[in-house]
C-alpha atoms as a PDB file:
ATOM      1  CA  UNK A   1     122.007 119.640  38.770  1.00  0.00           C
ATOM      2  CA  UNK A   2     125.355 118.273  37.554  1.00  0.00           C
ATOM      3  CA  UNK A   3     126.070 118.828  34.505  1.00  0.00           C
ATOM      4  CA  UNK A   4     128.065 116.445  32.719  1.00  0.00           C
ATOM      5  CA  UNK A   5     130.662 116.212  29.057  1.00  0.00           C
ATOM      6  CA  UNK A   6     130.464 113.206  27.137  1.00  0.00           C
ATOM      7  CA  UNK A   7     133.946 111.030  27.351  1.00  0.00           C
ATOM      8  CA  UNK A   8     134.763 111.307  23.606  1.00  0.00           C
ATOM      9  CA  UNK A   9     134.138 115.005  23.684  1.00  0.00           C
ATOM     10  CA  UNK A  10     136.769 115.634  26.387  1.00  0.00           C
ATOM     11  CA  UNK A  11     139.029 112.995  24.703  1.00  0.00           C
ATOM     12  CA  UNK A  12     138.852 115.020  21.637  1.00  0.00           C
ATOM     13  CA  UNK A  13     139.484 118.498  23.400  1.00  0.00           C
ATOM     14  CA  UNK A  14     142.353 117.062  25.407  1.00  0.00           C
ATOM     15  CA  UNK A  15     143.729 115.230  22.178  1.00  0.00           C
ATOM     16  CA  UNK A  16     147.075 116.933  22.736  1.00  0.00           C
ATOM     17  CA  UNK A  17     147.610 115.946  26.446  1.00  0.00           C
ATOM     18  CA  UNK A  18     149.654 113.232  27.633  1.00  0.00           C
ATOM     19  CA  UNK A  19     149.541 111.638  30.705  1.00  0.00           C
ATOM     20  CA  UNK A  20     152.058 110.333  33.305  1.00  0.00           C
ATOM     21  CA  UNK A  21     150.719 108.441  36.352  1.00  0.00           C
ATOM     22  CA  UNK A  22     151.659 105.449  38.647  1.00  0.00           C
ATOM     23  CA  UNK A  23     153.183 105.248  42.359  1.00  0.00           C
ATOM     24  CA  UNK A  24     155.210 107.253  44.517  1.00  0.00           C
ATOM     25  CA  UNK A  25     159.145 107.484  43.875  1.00  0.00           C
ATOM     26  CA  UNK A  26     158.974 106.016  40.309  1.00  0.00           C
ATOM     27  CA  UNK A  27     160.632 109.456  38.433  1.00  0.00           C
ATOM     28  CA  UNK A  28     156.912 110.664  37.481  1.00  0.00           C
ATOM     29  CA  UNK A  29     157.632 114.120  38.366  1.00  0.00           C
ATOM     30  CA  UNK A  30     161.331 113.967  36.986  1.00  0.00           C
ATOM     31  CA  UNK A  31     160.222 112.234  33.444  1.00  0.00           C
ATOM     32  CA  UNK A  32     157.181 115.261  32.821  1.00  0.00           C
ATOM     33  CA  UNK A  33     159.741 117.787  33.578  1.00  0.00           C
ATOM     34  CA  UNK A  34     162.067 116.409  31.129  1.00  0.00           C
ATOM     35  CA  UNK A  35     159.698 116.065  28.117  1.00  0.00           C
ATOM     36  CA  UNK A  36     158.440 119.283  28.889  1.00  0.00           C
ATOM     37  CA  UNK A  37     161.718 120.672  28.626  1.00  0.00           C
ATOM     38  CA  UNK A  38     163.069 118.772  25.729  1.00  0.00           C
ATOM     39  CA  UNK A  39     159.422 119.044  23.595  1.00  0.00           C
ATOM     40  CA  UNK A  40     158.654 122.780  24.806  1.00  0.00           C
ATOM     41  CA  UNK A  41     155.494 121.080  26.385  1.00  0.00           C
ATOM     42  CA  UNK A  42     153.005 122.739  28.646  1.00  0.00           C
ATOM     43  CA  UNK A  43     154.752 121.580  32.291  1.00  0.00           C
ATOM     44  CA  UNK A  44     151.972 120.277  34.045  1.00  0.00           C
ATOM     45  CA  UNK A  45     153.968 118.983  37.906  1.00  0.00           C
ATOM     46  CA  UNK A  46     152.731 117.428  40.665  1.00  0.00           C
ATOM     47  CA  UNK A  47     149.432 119.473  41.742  1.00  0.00           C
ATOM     48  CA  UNK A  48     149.688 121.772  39.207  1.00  0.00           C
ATOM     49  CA  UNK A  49     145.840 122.039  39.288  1.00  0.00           C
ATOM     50  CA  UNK A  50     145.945 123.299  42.914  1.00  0.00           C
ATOM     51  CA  UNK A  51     145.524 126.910  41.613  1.00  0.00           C
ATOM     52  CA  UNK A  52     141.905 126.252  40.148  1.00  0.00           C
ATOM     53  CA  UNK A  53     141.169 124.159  42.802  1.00  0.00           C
ATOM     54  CA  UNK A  54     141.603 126.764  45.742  1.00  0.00           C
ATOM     55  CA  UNK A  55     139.487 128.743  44.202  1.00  0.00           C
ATOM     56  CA  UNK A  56     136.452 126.396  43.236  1.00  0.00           C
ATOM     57  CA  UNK A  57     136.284 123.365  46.113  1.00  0.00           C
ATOM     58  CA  UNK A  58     133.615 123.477  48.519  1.00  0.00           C
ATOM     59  CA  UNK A  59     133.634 120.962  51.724  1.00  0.00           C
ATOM     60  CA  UNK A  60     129.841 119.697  51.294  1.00  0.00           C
ATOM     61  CA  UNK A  61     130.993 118.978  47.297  1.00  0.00           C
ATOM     62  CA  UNK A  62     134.859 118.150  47.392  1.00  0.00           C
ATOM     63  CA  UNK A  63     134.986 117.201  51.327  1.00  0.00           C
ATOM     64  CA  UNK A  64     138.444 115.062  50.421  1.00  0.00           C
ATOM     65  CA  UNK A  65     139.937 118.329  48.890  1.00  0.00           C
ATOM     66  CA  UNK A  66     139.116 120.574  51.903  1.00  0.00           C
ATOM     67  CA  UNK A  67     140.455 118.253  54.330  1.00  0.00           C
ATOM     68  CA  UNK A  68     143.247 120.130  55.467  1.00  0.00           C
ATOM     69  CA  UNK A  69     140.540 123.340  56.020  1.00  0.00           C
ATOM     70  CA  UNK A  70     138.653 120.780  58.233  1.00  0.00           C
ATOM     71  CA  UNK A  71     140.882 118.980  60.252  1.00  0.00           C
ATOM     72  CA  UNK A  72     141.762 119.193  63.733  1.00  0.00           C
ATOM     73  CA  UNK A  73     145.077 119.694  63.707  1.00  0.00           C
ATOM     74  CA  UNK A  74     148.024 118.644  61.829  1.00  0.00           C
ATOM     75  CA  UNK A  75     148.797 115.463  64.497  1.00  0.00           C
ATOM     76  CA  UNK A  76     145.157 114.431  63.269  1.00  0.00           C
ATOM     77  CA  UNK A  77     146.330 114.089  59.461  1.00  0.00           C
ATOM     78  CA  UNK A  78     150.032 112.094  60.360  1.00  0.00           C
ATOM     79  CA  UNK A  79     147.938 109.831  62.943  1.00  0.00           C
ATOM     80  CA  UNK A  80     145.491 108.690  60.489  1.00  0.00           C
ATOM     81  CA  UNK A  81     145.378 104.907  60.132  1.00  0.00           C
ATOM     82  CA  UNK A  82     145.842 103.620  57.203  1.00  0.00           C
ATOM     83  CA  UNK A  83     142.913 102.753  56.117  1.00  0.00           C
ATOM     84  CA  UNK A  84     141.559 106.433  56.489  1.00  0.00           C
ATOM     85  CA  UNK A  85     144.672 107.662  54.574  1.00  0.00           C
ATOM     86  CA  UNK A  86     143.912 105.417  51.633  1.00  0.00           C
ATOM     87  CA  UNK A  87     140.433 106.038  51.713  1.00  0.00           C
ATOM     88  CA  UNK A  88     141.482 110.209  51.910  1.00  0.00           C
ATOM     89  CA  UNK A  89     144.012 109.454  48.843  1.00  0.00           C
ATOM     90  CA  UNK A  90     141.135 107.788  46.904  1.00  0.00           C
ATOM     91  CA  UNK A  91     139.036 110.575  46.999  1.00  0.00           C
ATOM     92  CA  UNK A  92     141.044 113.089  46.505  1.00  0.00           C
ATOM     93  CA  UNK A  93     142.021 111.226  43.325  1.00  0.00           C
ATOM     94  CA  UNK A  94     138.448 111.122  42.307  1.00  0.00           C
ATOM     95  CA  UNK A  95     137.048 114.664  43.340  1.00  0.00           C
ATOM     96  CA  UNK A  96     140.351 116.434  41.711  1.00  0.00           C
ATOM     97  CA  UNK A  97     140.178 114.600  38.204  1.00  0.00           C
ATOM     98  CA  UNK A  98     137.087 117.278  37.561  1.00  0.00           C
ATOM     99  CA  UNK A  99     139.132 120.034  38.999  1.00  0.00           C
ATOM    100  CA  UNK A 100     142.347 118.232  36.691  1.00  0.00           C
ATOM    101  CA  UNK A 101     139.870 117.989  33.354  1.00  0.00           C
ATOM    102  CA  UNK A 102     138.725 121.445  34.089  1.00  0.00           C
ATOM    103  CA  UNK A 103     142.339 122.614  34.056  1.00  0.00           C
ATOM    104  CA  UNK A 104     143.713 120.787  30.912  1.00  0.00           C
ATOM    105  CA  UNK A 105     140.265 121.899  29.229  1.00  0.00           C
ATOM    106  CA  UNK A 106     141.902 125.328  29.727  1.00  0.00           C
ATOM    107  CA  UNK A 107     145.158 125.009  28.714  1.00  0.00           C
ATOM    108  CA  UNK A 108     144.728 123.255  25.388  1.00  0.00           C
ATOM    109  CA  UNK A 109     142.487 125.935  24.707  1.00  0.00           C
ATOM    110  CA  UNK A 110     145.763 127.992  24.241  1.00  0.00           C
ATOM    111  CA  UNK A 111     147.176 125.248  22.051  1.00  0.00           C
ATOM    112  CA  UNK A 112     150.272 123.289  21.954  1.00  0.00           C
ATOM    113  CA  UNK A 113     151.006 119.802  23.590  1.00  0.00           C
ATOM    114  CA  UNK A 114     150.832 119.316  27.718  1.00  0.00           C
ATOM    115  CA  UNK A 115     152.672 116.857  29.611  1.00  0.00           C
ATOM    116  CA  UNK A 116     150.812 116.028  33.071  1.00  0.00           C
ATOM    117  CA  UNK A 117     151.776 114.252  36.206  1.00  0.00           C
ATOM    118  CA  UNK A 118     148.352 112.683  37.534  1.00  0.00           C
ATOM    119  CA  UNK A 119     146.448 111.331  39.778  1.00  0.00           C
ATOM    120  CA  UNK A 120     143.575 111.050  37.595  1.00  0.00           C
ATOM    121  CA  UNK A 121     142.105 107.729  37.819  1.00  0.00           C
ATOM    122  CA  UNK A 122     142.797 105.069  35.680  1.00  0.00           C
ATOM    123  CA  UNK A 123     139.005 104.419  35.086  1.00  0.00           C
ATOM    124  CA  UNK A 124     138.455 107.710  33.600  1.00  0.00           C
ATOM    125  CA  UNK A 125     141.829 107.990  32.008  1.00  0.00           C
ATOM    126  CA  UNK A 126     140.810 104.772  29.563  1.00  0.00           C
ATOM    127  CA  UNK A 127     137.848 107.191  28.731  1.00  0.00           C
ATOM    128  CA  UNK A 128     139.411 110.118  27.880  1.00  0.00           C
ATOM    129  CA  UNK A 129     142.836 109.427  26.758  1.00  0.00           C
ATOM    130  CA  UNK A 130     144.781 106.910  24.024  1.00  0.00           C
ATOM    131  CA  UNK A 131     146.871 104.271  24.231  1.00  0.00           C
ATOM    132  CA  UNK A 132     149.697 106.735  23.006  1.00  0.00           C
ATOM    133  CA  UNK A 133     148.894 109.574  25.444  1.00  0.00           C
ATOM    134  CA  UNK A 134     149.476 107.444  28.889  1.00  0.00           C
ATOM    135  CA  UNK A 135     152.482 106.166  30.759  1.00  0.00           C
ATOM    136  CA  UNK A 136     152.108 104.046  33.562  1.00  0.00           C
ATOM    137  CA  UNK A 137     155.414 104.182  35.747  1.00  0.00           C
ATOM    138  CA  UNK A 138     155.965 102.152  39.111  1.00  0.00           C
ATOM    139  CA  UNK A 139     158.687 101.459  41.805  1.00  0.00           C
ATOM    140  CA  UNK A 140     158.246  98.782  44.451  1.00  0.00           C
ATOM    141  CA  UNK A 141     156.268  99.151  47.513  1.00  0.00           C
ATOM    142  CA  UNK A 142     159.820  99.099  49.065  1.00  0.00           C
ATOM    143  CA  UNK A 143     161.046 101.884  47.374  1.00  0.00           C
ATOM    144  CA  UNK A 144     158.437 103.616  47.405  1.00  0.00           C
ATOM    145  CA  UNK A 145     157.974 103.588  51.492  1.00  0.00           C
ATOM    146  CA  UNK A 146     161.802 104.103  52.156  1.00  0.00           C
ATOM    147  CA  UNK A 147     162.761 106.594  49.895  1.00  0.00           C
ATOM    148  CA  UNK A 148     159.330 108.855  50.726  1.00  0.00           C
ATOM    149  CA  UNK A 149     161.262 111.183  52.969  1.00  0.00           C
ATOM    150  CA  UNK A 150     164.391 111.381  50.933  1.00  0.00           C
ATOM    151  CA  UNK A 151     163.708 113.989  48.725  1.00  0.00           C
ATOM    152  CA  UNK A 152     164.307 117.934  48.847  1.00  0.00           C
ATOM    153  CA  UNK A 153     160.322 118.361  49.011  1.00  0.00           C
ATOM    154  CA  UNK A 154     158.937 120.891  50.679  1.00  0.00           C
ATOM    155  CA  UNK A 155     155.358 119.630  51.300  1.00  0.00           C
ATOM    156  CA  UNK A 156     157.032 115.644  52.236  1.00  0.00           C
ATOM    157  CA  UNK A 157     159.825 117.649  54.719  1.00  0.00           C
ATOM    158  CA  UNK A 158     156.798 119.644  56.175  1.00  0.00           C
ATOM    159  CA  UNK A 159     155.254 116.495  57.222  1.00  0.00           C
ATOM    160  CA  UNK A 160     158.225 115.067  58.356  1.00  0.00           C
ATOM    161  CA  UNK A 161     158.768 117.844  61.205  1.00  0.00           C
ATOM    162  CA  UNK A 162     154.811 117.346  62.078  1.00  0.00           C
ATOM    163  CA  UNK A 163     155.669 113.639  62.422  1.00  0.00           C
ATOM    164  CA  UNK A 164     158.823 114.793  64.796  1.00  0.00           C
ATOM    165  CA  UNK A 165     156.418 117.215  66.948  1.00  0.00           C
ATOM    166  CA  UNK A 166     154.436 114.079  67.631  1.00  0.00           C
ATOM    167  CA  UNK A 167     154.188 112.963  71.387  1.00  0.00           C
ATOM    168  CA  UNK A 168     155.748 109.750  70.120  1.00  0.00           C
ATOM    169  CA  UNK A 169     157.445 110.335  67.095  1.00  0.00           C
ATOM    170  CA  UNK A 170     158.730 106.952  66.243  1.00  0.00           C
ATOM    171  CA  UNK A 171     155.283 105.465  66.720  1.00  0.00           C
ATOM    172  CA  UNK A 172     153.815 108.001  64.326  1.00  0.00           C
ATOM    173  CA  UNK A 173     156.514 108.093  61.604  1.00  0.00           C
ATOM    174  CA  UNK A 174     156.169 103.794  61.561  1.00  0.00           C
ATOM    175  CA  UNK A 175     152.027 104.573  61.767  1.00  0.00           C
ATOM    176  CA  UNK A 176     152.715 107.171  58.911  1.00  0.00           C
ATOM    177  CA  UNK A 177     154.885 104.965  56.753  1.00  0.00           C
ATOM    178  CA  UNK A 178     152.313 102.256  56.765  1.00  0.00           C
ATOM    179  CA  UNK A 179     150.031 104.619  55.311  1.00  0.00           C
ATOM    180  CA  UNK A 180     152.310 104.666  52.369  1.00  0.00           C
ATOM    181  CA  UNK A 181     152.559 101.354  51.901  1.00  0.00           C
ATOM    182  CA  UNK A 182     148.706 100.686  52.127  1.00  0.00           C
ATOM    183  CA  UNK A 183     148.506 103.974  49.423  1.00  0.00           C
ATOM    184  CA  UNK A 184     151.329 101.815  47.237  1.00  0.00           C
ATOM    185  CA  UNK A 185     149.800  98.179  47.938  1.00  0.00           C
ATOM    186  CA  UNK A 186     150.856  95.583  45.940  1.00  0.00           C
ATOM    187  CA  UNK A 187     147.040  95.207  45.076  1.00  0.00           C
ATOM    188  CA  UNK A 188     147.615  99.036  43.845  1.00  0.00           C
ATOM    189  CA  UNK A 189     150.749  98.364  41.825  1.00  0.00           C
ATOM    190  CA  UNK A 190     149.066  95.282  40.311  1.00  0.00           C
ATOM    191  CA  UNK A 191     145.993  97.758  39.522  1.00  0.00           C
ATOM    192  CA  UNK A 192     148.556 100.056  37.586  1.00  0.00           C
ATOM    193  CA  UNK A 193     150.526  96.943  35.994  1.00  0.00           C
ATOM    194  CA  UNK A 194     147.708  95.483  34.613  1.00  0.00           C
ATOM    195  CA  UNK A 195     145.927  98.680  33.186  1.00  0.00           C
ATOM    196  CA  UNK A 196     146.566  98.061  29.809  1.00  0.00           C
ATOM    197  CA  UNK A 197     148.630 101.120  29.418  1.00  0.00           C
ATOM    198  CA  UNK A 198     152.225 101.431  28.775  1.00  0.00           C
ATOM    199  CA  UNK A 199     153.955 100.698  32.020  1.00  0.00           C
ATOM    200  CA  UNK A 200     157.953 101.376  33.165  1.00  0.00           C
ATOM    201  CA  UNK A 201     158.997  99.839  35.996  1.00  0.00           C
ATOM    202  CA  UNK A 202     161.598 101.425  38.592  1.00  0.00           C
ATOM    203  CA  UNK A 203     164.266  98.526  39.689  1.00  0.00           C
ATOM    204  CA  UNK A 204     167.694 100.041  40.150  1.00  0.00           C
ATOM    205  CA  UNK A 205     168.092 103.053  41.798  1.00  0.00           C
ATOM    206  CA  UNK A 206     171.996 102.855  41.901  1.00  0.00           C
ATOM    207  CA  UNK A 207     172.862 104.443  38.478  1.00  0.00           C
ATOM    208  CA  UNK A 208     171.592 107.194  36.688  1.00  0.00           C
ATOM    209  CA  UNK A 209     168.516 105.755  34.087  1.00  0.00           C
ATOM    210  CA  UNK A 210     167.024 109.052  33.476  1.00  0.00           C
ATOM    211  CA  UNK A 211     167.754 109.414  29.777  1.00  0.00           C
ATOM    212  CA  UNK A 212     167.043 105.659  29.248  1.00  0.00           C
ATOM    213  CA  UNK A 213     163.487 106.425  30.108  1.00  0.00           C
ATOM    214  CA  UNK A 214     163.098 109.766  28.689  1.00  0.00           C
ATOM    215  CA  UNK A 215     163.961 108.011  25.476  1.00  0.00           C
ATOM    216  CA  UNK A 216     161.365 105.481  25.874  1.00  0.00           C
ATOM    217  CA  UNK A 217     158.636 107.743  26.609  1.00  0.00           C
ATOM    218  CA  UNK A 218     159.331 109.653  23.866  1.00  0.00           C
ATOM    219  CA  UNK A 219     159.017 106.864  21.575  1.00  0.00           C
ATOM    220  CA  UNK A 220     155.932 105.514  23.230  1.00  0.00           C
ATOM    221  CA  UNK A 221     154.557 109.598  22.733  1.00  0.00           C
ATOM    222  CA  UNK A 222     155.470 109.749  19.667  1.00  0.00           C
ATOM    223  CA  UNK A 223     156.808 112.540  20.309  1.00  0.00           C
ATOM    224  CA  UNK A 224     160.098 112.017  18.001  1.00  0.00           C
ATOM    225  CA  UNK A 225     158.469 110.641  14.751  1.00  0.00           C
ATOM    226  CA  UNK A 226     156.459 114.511  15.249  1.00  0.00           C
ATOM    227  CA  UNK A 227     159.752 116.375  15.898  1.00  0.00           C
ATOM    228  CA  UNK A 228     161.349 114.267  12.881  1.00  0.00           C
ATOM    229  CA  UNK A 229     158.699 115.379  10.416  1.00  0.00           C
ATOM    230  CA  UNK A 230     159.134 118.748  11.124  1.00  0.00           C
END
C-alpha cells in the first residue's frame, strides 16, 4: 500500500521552504548558496537529499535512482542515447521528489527557513509551494551544452575522464553532449518559461551579475521586507 499526504498538508509543513529550479548552467547552485549565506538559511545544494536517499531506494521501487548500482559499466551510462538519458533524467526527477519532500519534511521540523536547489517537478511544485517560494532560472540550450564541462565539479570532471577512456572518445563526448541538449530542449526551457513561476533568464556570461540576481531573488522571496521588520 502507498500511502499518500494531501498537497495542502505538505504545502503547509514546507511553508518555510523556497525553491530554486530550472536548467543546467543558469547560477542555480551559486544563487541558493548565496541566500543561504546572506539569510542564515538551511543550504539545501545540488543533491543534498542524496544522504536519505542511499539509505531508503530500492531498484524494484526507485529503479531510476539505483541506476548506477545496476548498470553495466560506466561506458554504458556516457553511451546512452539521448533519448534514454532524458528518459533516465525524468525519472529520477520524479522518483527523488518523494525522497526530496521526505527530506525538507525533516528539516523544517527543526525550524527556520531552507533554500533548495531542485529537481522537483514543476507539476508537483505548483502543488506544494507559492508563488513567492519558487524561482525559475534558465540559460540557453547553448550555454548550457558548452559550458557543462567547464566547471570545477567533481561528479561533471568524473564523467569527463569516463568519456576520455571511451574507445572513441570524440564520438562519445559529441553522443554525450547531445544528451544535454535533449535534457535542456528548447521544448524543456519553454516548459520552465511558461510555468507561471518567477523566471530569470541567463544571457551574458561576460561580466559578473551575481549580486544583480541575488537582489532580485530576494525581493521576489521576500526575504528583505522579513529582515527589514525585524
Amino acid at each position: 500500500m502507498k500511502i499518500g499526504l494531501e498537497s495542502n498538508i505538505i504545502r503547509y509543513c514546507l511553508r518555510d521552504v523556497y525553491f530554486i529550479t530550472g536548467t543546467a548552467y543558469a547560477g542555480k547552485s551559486t544563487m541558493v548558496k548565496m541566500l543561504a549565506d546572506k539569510y542564515g538559511m538551511v543550504f539545501c545544494g545540488e543533491n543534498y537529499h542524496d544522504g536519505l536517499g542511499d539509505k531508503v531506494k530500492e531498484a524494484d521501487r526507485q529503479p531510476n535512482l539505483c541506476y548506477f548500482q545496476t548498470m553495466k559499466d560506466w561506458q554504458e551510462f556516457v553511451n546512452r542515447s539521448p533519448e534514454e538519458y532524458d528518459r533516465w533524467i525524468r525519472g529520477c526527477s520524479s522518483e527523488a521528489a518523494e525522497v526530496e519532500i521526505a527530506e525538507l519534511l525533516r528539516l523544517s521540523g527543526r525550524g527556520g527557513k531552507i533554500i533548495v536547489d531542485t529537481n522537483i517537478p514543476l507539476a508537483i511544485l505548483r502543488e506544494i509551494a507559492d508563488y513567492h517560494h519558487v524561482a525559475v532560472m534558465l540559460s540557453p540550450q547553448r550555454m548550457s551544452v558548452e559550458e557543462f564541462f567547464n566547471r570545477e565539479d567533481e561528479e561533471k570532471q568524473f564523467i569527463l575522464q569516463r568519456i576520455y577512456e571511451s574507445p572513441d572518445p570524440e564520438k562519445t563526448l559529441a553522443n554525450y553532449k547531445a544528451c544535454i541538449a535533449r535534457v535542456n530542449s528548447e521544448e524543456r526551457y519553454r516548459e520552465y518559461a511558461e510555468s507561471g513561476f518567477y523566471v530569470l533568464e541567463r544571457r551574458d556570461c561576460s561580466r559578473d551579475t551575481r549580486q544583480e540576481v541575488l537582489k532580485e531573488l530576494e525581493n521576489h522571496f521576500r526575504l528583505n521586507e522579513e529582515e527589514g521588520s525585524r
